[in-house]
C-alpha atoms as a PDB file:
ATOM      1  CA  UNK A   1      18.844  34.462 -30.600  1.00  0.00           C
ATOM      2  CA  UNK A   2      16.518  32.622 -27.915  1.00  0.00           C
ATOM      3  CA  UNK A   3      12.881  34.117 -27.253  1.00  0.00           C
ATOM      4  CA  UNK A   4      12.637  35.688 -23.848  1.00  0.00           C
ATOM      5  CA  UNK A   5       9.158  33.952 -23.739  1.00  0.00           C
ATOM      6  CA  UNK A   6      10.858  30.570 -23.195  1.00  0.00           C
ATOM      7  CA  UNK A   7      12.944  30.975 -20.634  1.00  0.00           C
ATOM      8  CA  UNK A   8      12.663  27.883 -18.529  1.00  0.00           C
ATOM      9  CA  UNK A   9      14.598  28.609 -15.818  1.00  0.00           C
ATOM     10  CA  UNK A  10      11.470  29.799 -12.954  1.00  0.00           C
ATOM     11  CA  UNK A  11       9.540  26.509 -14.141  1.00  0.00           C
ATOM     12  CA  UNK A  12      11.287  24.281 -11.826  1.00  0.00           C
ATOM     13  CA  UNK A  13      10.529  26.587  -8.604  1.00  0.00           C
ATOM     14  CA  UNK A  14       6.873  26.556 -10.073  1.00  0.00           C
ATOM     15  CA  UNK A  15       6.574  22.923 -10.500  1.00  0.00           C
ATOM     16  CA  UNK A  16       8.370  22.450  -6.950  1.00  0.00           C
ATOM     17  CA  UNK A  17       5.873  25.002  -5.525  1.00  0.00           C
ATOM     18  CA  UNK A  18       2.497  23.324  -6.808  1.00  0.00           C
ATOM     19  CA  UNK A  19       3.390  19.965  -6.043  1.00  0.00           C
ATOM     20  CA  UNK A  20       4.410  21.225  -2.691  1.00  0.00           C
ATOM     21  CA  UNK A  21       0.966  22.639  -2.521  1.00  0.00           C
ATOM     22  CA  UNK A  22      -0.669  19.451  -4.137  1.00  0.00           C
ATOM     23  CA  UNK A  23       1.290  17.147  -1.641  1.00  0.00           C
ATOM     24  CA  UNK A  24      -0.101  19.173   1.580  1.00  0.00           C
ATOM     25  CA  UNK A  25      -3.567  19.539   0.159  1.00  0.00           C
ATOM     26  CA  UNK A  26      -3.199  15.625  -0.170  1.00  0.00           C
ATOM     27  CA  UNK A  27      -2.073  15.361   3.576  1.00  0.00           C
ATOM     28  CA  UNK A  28      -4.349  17.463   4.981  1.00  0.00           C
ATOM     29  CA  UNK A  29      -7.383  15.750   3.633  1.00  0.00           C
ATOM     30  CA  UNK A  30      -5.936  12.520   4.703  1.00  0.00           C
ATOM     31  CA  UNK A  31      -6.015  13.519   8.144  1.00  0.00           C
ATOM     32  CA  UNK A  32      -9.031  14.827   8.682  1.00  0.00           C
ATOM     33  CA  UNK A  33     -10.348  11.718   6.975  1.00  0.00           C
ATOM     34  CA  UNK A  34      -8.331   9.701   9.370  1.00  0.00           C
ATOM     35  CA  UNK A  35      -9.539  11.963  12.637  1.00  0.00           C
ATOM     36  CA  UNK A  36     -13.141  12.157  11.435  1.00  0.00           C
ATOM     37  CA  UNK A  37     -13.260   7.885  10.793  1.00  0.00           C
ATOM     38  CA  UNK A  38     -11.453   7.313  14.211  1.00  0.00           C
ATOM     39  CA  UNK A  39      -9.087   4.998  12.436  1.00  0.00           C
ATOM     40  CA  UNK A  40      -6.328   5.070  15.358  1.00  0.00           C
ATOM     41  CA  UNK A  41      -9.308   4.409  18.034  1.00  0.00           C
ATOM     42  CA  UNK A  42     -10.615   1.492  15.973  1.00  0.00           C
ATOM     43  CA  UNK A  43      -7.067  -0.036  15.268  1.00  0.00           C
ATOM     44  CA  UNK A  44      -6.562   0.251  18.768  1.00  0.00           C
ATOM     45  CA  UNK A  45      -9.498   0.218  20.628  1.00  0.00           C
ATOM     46  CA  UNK A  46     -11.328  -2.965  18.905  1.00  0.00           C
ATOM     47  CA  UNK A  47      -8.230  -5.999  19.387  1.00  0.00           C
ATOM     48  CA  UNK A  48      -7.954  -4.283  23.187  1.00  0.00           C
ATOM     49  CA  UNK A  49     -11.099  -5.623  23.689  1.00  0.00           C
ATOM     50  CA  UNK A  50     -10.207  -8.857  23.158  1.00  0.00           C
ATOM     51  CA  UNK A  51      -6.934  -8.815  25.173  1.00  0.00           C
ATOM     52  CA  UNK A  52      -8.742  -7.498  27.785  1.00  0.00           C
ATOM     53  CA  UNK A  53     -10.954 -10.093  28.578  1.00  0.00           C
ATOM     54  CA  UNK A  54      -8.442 -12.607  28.030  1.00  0.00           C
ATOM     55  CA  UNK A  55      -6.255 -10.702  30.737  1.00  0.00           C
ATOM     56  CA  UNK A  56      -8.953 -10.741  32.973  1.00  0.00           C
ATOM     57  CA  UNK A  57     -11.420 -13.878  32.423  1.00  0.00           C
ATOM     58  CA  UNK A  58      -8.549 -16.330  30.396  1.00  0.00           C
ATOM     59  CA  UNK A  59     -10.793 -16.563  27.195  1.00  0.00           C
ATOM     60  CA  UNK A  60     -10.646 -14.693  23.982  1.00  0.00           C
ATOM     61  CA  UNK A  61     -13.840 -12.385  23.892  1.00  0.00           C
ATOM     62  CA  UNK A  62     -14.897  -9.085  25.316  1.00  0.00           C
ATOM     63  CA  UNK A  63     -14.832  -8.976  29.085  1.00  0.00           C
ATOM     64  CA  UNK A  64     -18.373  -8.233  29.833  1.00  0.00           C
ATOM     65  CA  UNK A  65     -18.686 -11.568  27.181  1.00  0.00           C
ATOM     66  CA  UNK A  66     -16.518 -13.773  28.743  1.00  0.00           C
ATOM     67  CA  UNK A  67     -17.186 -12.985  32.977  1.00  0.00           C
ATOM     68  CA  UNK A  68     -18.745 -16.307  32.991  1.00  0.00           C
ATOM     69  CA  UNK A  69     -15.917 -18.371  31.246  1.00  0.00           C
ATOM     70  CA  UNK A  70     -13.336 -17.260  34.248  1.00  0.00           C
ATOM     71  CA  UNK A  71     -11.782 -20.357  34.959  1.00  0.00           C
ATOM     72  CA  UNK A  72     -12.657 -20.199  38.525  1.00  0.00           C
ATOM     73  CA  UNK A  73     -16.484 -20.430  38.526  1.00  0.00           C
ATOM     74  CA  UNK A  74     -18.250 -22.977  39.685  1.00  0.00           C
ATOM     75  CA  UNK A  75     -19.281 -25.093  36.394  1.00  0.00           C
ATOM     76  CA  UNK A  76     -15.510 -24.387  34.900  1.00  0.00           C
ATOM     77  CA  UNK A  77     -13.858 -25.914  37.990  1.00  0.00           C
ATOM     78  CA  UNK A  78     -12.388 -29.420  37.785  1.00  0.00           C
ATOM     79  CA  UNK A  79     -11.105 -31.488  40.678  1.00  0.00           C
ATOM     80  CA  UNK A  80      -9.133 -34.590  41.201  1.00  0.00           C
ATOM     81  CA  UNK A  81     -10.965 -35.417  44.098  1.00  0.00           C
ATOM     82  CA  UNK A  82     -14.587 -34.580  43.628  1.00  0.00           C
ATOM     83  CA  UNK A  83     -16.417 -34.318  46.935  1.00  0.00           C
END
């Protein structure tokens, strides 16, 4: 005759239950880690930068970098026919 005392047939709702509570515990604290480090603003934020100024000045830096480089000032402008 089995032993009431090992019944194992609530340990698998148990174990389901605390690595439920394990696995949001884990994804909680990921999140605020995430929100708190501004890790979407930096993965976005920082490259836009760069395409921004080349969208708007034609050279790979920051805008307020690369406002001289635009192609059409004065000392970036070439001409067949210098006059």
């Amino acid at each position: 005759m089995k032993n009431p005392r090992h019944n194992q047939r609530g340990q698998f709702v148990i174990e389901g239950v605390l690595l439920m509570v394990v696995m949001i515990g884990l994804f909680l604290s990921a999140t605020r880690i995430l929100r708190e480090e501004a890790f979407l603003a930096k993965l976005v934020g920082g490259p836009w930068e760069r395409v921004s100024g080349m969208i708007e000045n034609g050279v790979w830096e920051t805008p307020a970098a690369s406002r001289d480089l635009h192609p059409n000032q004065l000392s970036r402008s070439n001409s067949h026919r210098p006059e």
